[in-house]
C-alpha atoms as a PDB file:
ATOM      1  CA  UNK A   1       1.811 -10.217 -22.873  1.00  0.00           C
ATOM      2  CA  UNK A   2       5.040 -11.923 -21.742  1.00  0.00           C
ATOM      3  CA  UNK A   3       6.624 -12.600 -18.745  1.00  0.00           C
ATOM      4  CA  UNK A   4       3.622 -10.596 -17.093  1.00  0.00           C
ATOM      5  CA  UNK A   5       4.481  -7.372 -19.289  1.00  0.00           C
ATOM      6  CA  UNK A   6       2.612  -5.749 -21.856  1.00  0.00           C
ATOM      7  CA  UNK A   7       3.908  -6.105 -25.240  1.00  0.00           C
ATOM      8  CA  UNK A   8       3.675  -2.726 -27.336  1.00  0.00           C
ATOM      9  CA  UNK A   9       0.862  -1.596 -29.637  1.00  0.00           C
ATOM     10  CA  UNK A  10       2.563   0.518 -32.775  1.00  0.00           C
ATOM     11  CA  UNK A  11       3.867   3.268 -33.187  1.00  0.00           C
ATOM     12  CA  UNK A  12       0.518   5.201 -33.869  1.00  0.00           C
ATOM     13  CA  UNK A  13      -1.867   7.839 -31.596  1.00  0.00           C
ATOM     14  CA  UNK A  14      -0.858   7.892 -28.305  1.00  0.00           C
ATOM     15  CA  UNK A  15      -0.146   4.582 -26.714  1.00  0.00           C
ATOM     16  CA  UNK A  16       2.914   5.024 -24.336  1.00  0.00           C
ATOM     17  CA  UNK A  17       4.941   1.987 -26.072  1.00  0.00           C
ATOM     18  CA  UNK A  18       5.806   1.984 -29.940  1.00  0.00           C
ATOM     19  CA  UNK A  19       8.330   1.688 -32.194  1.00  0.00           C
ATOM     20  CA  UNK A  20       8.863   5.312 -31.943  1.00  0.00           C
ATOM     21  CA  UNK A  21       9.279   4.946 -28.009  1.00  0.00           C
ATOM     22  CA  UNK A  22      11.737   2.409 -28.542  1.00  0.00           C
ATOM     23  CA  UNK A  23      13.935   3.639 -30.839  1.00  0.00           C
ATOM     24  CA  UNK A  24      14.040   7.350 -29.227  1.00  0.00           C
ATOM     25  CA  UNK A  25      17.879   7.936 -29.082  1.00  0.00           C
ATOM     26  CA  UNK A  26      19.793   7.702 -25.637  1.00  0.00           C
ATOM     27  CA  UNK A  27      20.254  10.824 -23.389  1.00  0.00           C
ATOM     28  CA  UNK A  28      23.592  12.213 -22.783  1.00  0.00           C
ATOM     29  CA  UNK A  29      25.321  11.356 -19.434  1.00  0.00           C
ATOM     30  CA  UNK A  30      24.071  11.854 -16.397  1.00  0.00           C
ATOM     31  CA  UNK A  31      25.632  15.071 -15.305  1.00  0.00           C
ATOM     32  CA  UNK A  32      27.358  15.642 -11.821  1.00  0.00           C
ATOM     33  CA  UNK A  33      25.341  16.260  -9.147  1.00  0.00           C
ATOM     34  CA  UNK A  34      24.041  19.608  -8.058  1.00  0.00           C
ATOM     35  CA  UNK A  35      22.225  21.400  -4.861  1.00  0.00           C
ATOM     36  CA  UNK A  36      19.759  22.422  -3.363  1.00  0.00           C
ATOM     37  CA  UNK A  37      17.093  19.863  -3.437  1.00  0.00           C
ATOM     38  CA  UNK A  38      14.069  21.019  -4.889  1.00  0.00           C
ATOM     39  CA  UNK A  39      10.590  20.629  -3.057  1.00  0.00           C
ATOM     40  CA  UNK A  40       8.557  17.606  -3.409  1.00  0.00           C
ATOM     41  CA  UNK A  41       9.415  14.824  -5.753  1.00  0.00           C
ATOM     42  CA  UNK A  42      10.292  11.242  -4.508  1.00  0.00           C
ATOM     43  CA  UNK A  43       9.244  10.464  -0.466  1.00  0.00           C
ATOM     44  CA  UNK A  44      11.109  12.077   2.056  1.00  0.00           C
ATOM     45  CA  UNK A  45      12.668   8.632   3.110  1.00  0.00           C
ATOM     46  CA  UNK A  46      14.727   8.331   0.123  1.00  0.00           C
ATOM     47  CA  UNK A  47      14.539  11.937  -1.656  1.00  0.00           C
ATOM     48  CA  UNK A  48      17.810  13.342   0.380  1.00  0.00           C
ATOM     49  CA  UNK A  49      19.362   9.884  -1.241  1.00  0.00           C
ATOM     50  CA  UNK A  50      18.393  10.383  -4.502  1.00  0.00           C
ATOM     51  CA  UNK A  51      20.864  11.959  -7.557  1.00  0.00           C
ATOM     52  CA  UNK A  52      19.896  15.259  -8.514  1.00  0.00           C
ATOM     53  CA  UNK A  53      20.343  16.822 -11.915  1.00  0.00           C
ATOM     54  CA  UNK A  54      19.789  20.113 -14.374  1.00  0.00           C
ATOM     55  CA  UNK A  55      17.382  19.824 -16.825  1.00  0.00           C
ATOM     56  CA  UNK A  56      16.964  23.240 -18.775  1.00  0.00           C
ATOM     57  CA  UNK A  57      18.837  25.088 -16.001  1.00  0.00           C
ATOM     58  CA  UNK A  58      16.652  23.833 -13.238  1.00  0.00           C
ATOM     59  CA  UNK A  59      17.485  21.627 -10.081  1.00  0.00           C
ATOM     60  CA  UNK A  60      15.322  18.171 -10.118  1.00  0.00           C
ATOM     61  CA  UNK A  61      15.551  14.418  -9.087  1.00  0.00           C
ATOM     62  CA  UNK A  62      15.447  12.081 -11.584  1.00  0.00           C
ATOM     63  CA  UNK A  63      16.488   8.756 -11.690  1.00  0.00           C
ATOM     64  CA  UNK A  64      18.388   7.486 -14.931  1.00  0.00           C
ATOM     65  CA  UNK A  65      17.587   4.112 -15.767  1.00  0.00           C
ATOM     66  CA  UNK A  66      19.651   1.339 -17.817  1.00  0.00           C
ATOM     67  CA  UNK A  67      17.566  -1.612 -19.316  1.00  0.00           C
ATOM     68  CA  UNK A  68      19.578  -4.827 -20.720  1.00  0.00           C
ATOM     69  CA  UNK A  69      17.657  -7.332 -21.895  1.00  0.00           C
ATOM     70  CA  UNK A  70      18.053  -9.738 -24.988  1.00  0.00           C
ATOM     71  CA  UNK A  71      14.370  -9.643 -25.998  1.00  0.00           C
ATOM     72  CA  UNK A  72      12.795  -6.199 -27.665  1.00  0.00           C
ATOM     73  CA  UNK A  73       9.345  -6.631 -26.041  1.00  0.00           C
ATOM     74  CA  UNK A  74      10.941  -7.081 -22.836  1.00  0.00           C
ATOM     75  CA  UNK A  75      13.351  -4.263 -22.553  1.00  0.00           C
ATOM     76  CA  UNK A  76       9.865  -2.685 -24.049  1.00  0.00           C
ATOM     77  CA  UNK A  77       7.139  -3.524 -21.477  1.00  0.00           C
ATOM     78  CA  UNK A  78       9.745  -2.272 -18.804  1.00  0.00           C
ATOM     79  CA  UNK A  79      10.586   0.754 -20.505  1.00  0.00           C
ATOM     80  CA  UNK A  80       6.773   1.760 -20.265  1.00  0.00           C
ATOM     81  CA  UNK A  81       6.448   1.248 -17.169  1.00  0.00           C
ATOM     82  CA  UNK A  82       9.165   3.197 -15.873  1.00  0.00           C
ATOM     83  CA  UNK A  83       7.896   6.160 -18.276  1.00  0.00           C
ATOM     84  CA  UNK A  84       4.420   6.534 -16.679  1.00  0.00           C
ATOM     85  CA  UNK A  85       6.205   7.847 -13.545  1.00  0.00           C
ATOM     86  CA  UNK A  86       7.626  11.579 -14.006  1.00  0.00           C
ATOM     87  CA  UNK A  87      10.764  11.174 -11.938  1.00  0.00           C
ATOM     88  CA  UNK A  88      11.743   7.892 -13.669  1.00  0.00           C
ATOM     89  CA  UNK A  89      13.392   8.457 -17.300  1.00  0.00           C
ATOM     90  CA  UNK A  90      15.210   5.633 -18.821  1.00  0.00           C
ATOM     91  CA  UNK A  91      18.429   6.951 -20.946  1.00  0.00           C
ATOM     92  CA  UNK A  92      19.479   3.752 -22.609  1.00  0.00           C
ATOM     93  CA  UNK A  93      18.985  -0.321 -23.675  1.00  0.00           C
ATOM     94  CA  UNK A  94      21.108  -3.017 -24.075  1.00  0.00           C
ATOM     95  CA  UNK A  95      20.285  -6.217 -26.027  1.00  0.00           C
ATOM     96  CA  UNK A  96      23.575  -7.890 -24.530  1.00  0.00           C
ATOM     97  CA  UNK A  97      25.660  -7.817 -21.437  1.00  0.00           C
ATOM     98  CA  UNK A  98      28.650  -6.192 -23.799  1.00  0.00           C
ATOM     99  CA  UNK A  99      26.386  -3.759 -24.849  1.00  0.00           C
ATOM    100  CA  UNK A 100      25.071  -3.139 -21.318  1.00  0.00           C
ATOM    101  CA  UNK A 101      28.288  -2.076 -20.103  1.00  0.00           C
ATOM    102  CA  UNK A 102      29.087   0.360 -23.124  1.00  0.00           C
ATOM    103  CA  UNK A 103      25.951   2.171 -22.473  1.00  0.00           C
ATOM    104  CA  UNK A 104      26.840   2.404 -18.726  1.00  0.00           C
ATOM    105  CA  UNK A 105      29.967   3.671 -19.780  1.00  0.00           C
ATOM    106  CA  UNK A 106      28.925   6.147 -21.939  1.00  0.00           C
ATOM    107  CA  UNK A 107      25.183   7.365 -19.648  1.00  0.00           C
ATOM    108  CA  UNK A 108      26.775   6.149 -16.455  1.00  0.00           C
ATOM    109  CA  UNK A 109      22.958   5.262 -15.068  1.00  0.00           C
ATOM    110  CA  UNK A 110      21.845   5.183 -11.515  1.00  0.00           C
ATOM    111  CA  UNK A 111      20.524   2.083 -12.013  1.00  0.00           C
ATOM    112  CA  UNK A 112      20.665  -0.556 -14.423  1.00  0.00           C
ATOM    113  CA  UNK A 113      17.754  -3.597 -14.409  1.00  0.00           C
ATOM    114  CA  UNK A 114      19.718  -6.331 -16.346  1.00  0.00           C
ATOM    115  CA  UNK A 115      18.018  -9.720 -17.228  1.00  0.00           C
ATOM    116  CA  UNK A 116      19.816 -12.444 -15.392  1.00  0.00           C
ATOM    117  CA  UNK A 117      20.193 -14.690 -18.971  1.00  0.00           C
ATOM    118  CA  UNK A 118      21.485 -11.762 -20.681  1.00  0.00           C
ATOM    119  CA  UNK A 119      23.274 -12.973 -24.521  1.00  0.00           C
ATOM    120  CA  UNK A 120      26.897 -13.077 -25.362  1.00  0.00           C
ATOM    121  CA  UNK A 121      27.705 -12.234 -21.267  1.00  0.00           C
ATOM    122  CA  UNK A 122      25.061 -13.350 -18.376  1.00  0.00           C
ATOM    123  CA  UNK A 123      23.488 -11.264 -16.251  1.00  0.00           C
ATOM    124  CA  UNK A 124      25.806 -12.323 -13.420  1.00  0.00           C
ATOM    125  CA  UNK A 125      28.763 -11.615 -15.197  1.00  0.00           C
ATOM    126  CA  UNK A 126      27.524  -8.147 -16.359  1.00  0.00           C
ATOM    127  CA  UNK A 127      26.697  -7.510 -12.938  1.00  0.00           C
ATOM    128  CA  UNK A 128      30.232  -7.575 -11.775  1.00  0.00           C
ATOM    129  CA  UNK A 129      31.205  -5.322 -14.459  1.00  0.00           C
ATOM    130  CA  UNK A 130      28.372  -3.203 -13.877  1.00  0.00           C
ATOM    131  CA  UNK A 131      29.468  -2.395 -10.164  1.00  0.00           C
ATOM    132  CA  UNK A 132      33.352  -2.107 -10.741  1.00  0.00           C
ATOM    133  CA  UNK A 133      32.666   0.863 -13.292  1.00  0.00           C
ATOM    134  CA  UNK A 134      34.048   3.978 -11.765  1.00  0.00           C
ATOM    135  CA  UNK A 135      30.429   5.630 -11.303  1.00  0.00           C
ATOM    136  CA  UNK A 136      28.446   2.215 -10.985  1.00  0.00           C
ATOM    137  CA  UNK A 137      24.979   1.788 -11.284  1.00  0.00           C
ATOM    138  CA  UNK A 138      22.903  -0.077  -8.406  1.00  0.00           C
ATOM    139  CA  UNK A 139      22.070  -3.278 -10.722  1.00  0.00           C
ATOM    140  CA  UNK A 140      18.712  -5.186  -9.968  1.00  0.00           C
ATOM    141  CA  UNK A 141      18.843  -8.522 -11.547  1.00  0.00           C
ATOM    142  CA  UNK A 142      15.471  -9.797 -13.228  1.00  0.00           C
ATOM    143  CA  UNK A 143      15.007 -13.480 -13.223  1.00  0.00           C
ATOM    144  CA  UNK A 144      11.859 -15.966 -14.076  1.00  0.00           C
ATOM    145  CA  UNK A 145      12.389 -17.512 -10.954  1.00  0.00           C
ATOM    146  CA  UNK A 146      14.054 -17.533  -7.512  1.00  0.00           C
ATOM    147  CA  UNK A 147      16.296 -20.193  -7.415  1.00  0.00           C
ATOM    148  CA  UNK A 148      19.046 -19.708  -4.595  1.00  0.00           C
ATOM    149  CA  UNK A 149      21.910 -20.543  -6.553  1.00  0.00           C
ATOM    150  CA  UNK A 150      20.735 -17.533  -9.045  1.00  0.00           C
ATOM    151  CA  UNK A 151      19.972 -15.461  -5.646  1.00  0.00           C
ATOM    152  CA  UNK A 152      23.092 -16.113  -4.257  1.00  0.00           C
ATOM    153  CA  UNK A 153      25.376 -15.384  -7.081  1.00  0.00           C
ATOM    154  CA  UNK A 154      23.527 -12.374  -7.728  1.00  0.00           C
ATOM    155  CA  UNK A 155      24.088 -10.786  -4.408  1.00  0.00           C
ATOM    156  CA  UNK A 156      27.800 -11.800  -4.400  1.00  0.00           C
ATOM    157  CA  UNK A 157      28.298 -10.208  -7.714  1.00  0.00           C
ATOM    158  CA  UNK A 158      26.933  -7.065  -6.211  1.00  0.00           C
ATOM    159  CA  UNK A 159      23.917  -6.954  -7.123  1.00  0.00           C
ATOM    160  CA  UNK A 160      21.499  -4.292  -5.267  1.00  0.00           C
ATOM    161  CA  UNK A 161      18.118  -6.014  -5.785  1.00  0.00           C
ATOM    162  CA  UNK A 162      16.889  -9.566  -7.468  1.00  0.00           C
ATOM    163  CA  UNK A 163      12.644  -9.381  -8.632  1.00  0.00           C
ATOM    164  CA  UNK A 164      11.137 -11.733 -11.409  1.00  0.00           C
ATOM    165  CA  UNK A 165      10.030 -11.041 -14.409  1.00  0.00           C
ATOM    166  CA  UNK A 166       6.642 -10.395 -13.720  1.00  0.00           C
ATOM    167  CA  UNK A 167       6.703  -7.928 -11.645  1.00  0.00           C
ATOM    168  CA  UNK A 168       4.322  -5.085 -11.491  1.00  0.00           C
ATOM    169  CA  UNK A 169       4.648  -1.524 -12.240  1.00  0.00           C
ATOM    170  CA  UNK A 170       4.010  -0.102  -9.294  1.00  0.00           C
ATOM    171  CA  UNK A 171       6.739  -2.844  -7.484  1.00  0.00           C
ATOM    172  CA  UNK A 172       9.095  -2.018  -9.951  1.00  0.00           C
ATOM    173  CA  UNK A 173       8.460   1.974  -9.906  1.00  0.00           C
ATOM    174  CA  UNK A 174       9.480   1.314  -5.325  1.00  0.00           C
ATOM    175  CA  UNK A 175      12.455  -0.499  -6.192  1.00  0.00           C
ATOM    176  CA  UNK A 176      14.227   2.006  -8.467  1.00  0.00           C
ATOM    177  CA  UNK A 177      13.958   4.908  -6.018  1.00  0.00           C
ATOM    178  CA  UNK A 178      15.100   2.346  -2.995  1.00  0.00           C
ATOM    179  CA  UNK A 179      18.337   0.871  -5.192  1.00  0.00           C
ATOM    180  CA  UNK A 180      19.367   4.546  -6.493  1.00  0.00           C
ATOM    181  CA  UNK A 181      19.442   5.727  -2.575  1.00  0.00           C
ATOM    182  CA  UNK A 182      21.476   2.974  -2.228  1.00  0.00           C
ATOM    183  CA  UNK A 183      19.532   0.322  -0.133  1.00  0.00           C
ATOM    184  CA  UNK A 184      18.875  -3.114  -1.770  1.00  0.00           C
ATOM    185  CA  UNK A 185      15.530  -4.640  -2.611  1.00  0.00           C
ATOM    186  CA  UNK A 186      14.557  -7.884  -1.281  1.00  0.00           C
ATOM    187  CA  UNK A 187      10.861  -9.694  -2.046  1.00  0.00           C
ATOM    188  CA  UNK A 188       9.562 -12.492  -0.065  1.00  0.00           C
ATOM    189  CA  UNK A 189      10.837 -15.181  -2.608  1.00  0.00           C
ATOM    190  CA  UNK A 190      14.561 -14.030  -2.364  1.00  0.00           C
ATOM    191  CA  UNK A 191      14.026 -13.802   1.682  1.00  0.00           C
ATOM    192  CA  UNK A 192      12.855 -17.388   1.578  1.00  0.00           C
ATOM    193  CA  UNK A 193      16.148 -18.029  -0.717  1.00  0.00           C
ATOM    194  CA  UNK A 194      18.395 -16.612   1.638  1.00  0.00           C
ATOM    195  CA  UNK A 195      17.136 -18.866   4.591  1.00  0.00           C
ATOM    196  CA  UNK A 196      17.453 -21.629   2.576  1.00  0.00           C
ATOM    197  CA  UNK A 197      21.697 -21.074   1.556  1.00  0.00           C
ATOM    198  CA  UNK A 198      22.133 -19.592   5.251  1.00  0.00           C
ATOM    199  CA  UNK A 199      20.781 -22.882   6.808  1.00  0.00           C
ATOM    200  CA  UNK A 200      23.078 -24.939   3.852  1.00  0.00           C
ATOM    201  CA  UNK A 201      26.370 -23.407   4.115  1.00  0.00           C
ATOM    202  CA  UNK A 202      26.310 -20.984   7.231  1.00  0.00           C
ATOM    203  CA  UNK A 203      23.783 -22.030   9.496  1.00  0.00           C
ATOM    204  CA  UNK A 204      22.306 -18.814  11.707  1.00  0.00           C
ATOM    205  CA  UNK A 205      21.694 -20.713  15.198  1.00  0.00           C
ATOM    206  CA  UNK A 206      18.267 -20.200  14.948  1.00  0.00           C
ATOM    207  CA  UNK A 207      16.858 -21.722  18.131  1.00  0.00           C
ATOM    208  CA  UNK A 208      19.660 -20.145  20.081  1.00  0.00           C
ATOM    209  CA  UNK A 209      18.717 -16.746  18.632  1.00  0.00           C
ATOM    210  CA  UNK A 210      15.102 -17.745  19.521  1.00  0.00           C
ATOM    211  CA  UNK A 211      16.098 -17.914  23.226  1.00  0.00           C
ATOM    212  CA  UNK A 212      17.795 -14.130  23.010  1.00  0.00           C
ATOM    213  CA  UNK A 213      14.879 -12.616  21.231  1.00  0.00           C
ATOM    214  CA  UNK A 214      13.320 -12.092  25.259  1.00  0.00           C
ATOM    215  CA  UNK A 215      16.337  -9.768  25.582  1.00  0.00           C
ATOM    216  CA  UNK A 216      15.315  -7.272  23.464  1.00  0.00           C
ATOM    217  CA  UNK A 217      13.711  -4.336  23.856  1.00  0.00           C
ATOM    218  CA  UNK A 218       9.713  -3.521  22.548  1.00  0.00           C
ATOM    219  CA  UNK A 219      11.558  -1.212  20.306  1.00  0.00           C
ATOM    220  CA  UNK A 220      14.427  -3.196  19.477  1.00  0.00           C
ATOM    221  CA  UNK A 221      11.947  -6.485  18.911  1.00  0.00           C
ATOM    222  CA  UNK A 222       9.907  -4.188  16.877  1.00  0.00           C
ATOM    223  CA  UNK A 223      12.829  -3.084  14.570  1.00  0.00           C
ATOM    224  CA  UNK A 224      13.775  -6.369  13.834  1.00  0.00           C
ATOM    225  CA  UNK A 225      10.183  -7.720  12.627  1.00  0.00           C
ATOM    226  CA  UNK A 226      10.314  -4.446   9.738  1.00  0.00           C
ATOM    227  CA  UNK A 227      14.032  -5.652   9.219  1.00  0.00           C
ATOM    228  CA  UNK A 228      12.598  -8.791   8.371  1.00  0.00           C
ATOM    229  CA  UNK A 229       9.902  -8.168   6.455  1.00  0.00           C
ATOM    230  CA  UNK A 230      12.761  -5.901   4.324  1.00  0.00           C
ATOM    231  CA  UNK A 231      12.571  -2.462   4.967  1.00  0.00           C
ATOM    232  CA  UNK A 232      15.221   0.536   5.234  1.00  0.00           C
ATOM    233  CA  UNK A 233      16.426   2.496   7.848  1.00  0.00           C
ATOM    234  CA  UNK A 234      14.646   5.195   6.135  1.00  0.00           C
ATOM    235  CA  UNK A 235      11.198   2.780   6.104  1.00  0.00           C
ATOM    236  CA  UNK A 236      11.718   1.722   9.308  1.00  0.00           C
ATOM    237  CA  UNK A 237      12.018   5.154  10.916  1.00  0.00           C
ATOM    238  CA  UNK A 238       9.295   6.288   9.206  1.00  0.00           C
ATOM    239  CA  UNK A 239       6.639   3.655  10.255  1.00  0.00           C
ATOM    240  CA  UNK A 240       7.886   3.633  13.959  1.00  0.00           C
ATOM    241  CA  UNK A 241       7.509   7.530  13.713  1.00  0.00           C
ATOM    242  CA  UNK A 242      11.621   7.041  14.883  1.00  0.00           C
ATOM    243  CA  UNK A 243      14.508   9.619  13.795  1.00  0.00           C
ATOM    244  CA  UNK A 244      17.021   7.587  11.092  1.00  0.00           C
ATOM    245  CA  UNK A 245      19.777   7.837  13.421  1.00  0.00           C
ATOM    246  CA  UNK A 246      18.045   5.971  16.510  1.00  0.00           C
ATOM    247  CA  UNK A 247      17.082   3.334  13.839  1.00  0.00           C
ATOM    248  CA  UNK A 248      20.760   2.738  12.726  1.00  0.00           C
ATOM    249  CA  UNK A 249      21.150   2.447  16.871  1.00  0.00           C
ATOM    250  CA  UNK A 250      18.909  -0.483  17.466  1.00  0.00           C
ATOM    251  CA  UNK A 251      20.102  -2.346  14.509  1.00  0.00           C
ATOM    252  CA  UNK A 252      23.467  -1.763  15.461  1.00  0.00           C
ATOM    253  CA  UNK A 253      21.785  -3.338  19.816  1.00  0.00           C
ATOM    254  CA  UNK A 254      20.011  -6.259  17.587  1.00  0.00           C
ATOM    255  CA  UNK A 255      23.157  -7.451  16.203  1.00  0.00           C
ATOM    256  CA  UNK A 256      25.029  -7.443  19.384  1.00  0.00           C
ATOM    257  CA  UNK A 257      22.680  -8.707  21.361  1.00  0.00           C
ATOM    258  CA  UNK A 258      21.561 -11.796  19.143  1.00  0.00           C
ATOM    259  CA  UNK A 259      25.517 -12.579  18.358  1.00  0.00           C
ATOM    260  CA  UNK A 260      24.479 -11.523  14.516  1.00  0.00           C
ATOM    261  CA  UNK A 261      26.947 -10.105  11.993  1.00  0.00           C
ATOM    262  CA  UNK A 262      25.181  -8.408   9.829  1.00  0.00           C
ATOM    263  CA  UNK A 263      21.537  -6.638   8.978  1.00  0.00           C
ATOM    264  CA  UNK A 264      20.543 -10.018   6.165  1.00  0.00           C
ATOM    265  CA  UNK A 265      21.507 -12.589   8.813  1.00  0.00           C
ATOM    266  CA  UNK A 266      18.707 -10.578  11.110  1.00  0.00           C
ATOM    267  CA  UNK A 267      15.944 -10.290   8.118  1.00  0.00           C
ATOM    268  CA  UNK A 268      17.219 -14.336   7.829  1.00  0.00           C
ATOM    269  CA  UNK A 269      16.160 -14.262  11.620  1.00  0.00           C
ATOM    270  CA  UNK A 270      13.393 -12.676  12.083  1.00  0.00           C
ATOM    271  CA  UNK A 271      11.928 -14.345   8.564  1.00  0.00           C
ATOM    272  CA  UNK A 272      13.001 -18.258  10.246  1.00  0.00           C
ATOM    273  CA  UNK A 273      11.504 -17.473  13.399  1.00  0.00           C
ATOM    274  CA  UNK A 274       7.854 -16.063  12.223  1.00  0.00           C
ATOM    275  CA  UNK A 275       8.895 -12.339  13.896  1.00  0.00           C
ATOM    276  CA  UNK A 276       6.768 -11.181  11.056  1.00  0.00           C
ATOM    277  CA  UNK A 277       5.067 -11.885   7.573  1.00  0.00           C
ATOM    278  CA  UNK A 278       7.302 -10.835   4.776  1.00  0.00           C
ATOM    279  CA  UNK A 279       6.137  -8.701   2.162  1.00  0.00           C
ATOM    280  CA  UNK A 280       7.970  -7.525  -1.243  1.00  0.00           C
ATOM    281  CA  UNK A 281       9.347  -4.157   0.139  1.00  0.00           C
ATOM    282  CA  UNK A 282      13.125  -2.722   0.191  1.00  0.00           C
ATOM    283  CA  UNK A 283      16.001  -3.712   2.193  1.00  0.00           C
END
């Protein structure tokens, strides 16, 4: 096992990963998308998100995954994960960042995972190229660590989501549904990140922030502790048993009313001020 994923056991019986597996040809490109939705499938927070497609004439959700990575075992261990879930297919790999964006080109994915130390072109730079495609995919950037430089430059290339290396199938599996709706995927680590460049370069008043938190609302106050522990709109609503719309209206309050620009400078908040214990979950 490396970088907390298993490594694949032959190509023999019925073991998910094996050389078979991993040489199965690409799938065509993802076709247009098509209505009506289809009953059940992903949750209802994301599912009206979510591309649909036709697969022998019939209506589904499935999301279309891209992995780049420069190691085999790697690209391997993630491919198996995202195959033990049925609306989760993964239609191509890349061993470089070249490579990644010729297969984007050609399977235009929904998302892409790309490893941030990609060969030949870095995962940063792919990243760019990723998201200026015509149809681009959301790109979640896999790193062995958190460092805010890598954090940083990953979310100003574009980058929908940042998670390390060893993260978990079932972490992994929440992610790719989140980035394909088109939401981005924080975990604590890149929260903690974030804090630490807003507080170098563009300090967030904290303490005067701290003094306008008693002019919220119990529902506004209570919005911005699930903003900062990283959920959606869609997560949001759904835990505070709230319709998406009134959601988007006490973000929109929370901003005004703490001086805020934007929906990461109140996660940066809420996180700096102890509002709430951050958890690895979706923004």
């Amino acid at each position: 096992m490396k970088n907390g994923l298993p490594a694949p056991t032959g190509s023999s019986g019925s073991s998910p990963v094996g050389t078979r597996r991993i040489v199965v040809p690409d799938l065509p490109p993802r076709p247009r998308p098509v209505a009506p939705l289809p009953t059940g499938g992903p949750p209802a927070d994301v599912a009206l998100a979510l591309p649909q497609h036709r697969r022998n004439g019939v209506c589904c959700m499935t999301i279309r995954v891209l992995i780049a990575g420069g190691q085999a075992i790697f690209r391997a261990g993630l491919r198996m994960m995202i195959e033990s879930q049925k609306d989760l297919v993964v239609v191509g790999e890349a061993a470089d960042g070249a490579e990644a964006i010729a297969r984007a080109k050609l399977h235009e994915p929904d998302v892409a995972l790309v490893d941030l130390e990609l060969p030949n072109l870095n995962g940063i730079c792919t990243t760019r190229r990723l998201v200026g495609l015509p149809r681009p995919p959301g790109v979640i950037l896999l790193s062995d660590s958190t460092e805010t430089s890598d954090v940083c430059e990953a979310l100003e290339a574009g980058a929908s989501g940042f998670l390390l290396k060893d993260v978990q199938c079932g972490e992994l599996c929440t992610a790719l549904p989140v980035v394909a709706s088109g939401a981005r995927i924080f975990t604590s680590e890149v929260l903690r990140s974030l804090v630490r460049h807003s507080t170098r370069r563009a300090p967030i008043p904290i303490t005067r922030i701290g003094t306008r938190i008693a002019a919220l609302s119990e529902g506004e106050r209570n919005v911005l502790r699930l903003i900062g522990t990283g959920m959606t709109n869609d997560q949001i609503a759904k835990e505070l048993h709230l319709a998406r719309t009134s959601v988007k209206t006490y973000v929109s309050r929370i901003l005004t009313k703490l001086g805020l620009d934007n929906r990461t400078q109140a996660a940066v908040a809420a996180y700096s001020l102890s509002l709430t214990t951050s958890t690895d979950t979706a923004l």
